[in-house]
C-alpha atoms as a PDB file:
ATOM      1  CA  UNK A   1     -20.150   9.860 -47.218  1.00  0.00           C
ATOM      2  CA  UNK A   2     -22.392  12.534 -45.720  1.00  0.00           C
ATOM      3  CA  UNK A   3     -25.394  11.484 -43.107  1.00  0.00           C
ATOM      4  CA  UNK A   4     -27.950  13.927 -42.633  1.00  0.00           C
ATOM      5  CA  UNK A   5     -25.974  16.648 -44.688  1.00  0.00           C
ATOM      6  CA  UNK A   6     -23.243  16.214 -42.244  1.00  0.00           C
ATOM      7  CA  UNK A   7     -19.926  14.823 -43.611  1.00  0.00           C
ATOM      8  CA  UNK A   8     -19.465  11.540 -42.152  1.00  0.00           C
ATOM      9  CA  UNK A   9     -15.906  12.070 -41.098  1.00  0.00           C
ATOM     10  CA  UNK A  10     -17.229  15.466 -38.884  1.00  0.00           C
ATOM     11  CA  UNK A  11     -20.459  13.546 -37.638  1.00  0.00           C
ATOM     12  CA  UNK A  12     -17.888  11.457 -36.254  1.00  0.00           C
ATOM     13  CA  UNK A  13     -15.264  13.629 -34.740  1.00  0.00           C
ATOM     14  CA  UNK A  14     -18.755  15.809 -32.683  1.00  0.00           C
ATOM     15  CA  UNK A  15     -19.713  11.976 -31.773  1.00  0.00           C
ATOM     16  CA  UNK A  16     -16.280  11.743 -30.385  1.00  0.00           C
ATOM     17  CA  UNK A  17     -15.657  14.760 -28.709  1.00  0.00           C
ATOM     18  CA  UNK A  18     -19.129  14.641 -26.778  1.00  0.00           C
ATOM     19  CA  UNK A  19     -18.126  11.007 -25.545  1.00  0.00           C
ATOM     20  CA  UNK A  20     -14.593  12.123 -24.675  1.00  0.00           C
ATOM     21  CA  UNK A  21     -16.670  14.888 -22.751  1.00  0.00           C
ATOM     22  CA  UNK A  22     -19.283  12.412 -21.243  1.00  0.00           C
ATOM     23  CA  UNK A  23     -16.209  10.524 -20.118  1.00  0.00           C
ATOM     24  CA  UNK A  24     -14.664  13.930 -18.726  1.00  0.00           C
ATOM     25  CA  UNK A  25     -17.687  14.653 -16.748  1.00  0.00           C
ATOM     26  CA  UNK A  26     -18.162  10.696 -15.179  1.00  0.00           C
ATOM     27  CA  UNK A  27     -14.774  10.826 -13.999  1.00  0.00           C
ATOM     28  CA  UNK A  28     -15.020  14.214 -12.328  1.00  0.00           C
ATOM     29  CA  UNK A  29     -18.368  13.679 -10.794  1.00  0.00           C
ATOM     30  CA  UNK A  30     -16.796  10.425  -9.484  1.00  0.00           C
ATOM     31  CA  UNK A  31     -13.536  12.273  -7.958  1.00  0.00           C
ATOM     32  CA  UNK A  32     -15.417  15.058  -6.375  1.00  0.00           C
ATOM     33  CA  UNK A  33     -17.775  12.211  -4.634  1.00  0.00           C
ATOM     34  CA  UNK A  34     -15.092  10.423  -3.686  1.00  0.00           C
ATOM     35  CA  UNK A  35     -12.967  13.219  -2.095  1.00  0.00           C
ATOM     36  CA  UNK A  36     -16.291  14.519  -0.744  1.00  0.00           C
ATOM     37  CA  UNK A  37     -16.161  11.035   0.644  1.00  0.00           C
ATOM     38  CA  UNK A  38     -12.150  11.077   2.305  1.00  0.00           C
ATOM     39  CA  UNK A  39     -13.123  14.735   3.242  1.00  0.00           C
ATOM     40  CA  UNK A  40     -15.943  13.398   5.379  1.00  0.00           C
ATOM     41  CA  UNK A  41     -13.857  10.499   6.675  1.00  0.00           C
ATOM     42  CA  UNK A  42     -11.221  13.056   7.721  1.00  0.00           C
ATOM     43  CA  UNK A  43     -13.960  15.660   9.612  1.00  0.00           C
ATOM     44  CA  UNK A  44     -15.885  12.620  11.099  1.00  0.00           C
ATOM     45  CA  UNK A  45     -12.317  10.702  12.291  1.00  0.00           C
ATOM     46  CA  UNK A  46     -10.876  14.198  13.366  1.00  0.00           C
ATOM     47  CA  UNK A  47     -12.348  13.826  17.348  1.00  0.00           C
ATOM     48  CA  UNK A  48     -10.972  10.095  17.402  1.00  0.00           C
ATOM     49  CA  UNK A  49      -7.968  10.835  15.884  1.00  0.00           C
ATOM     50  CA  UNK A  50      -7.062  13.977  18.291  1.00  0.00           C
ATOM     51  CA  UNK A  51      -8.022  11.891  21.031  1.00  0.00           C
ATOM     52  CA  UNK A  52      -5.378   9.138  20.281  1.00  0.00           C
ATOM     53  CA  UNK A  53      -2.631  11.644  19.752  1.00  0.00           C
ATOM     54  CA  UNK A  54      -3.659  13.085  23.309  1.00  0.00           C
ATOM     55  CA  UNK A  55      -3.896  10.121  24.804  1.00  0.00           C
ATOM     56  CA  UNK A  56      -0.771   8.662  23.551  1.00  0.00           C
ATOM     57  CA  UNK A  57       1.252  12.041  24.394  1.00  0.00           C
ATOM     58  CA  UNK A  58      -0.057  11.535  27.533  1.00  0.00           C
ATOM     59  CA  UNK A  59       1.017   8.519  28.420  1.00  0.00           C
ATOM     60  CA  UNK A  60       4.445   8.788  26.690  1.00  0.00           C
ATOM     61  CA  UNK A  61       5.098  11.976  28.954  1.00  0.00           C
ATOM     62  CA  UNK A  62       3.878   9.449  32.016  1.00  0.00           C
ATOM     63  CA  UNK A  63       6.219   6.745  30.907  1.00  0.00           C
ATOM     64  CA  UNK A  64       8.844   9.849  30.617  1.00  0.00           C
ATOM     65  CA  UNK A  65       7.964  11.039  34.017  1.00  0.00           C
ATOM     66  CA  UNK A  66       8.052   7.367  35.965  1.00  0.00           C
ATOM     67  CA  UNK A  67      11.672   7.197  34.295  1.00  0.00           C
ATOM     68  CA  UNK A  68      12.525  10.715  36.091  1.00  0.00           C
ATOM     69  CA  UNK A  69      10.893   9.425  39.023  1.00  0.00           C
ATOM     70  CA  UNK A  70      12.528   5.977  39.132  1.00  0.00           C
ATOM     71  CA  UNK A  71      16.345   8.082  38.542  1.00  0.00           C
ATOM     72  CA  UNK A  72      15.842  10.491  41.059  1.00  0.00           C
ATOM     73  CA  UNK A  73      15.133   7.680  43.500  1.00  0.00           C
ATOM     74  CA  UNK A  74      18.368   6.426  42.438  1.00  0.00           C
ATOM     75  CA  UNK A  75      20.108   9.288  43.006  1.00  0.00           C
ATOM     76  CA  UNK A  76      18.065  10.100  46.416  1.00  0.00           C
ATOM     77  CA  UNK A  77      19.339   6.236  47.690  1.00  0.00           C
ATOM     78  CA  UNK A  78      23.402   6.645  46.572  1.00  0.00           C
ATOM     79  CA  UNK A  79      25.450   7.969  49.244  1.00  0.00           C
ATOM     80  CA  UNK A  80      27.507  10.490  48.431  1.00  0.00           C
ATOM     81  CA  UNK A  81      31.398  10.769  48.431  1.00  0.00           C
ATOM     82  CA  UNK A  82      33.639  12.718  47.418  1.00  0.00           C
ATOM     83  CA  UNK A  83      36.847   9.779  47.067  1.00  0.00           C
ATOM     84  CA  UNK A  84      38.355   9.192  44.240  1.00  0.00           C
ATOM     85  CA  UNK A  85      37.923  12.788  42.351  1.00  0.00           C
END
């Protein structure tokens, strides 16, 4: 069959390459916007999120440093001897 002097079968295949290109495009615009959208996420979160790791650095190295602290106490308190060695 022929449609508008066009064979059919070749109207067909342009109708179903410009969908399959439509389709293309939709899913692309939808990626970018949506790593445009993590992107953003990431920049906005990046203050919060170096602030955490700070903070909890920090107060790991405190919790490190109070265990020093607590040892060398220990070891300040013990009497020492020689016996025995």
């Amino acid at each position: 069959g022929v449609k508008n002097g066009v064979p059919i079968g070749e109207a067909l295949q342009h109708v179903q390459h410009n969908t399959i290109d439509a389709i293309d495009e939709s899913h692309n615009i939808v990626f970018t916007t949506e790593v445009n959208k993590e992107d953003n996420l990431v920049t906005n979160n990046r203050q919060v999120v170096d602030h955490t790791i700070d903070t909890n650095n920090s107060q790991t190295i405190l919790a490190q440093t109070n265990d020093v602290n607590t040892n060398v106490s220990d070891v300040q308190g013990c009497t020492v001897t020689t016996s025995g060695y």
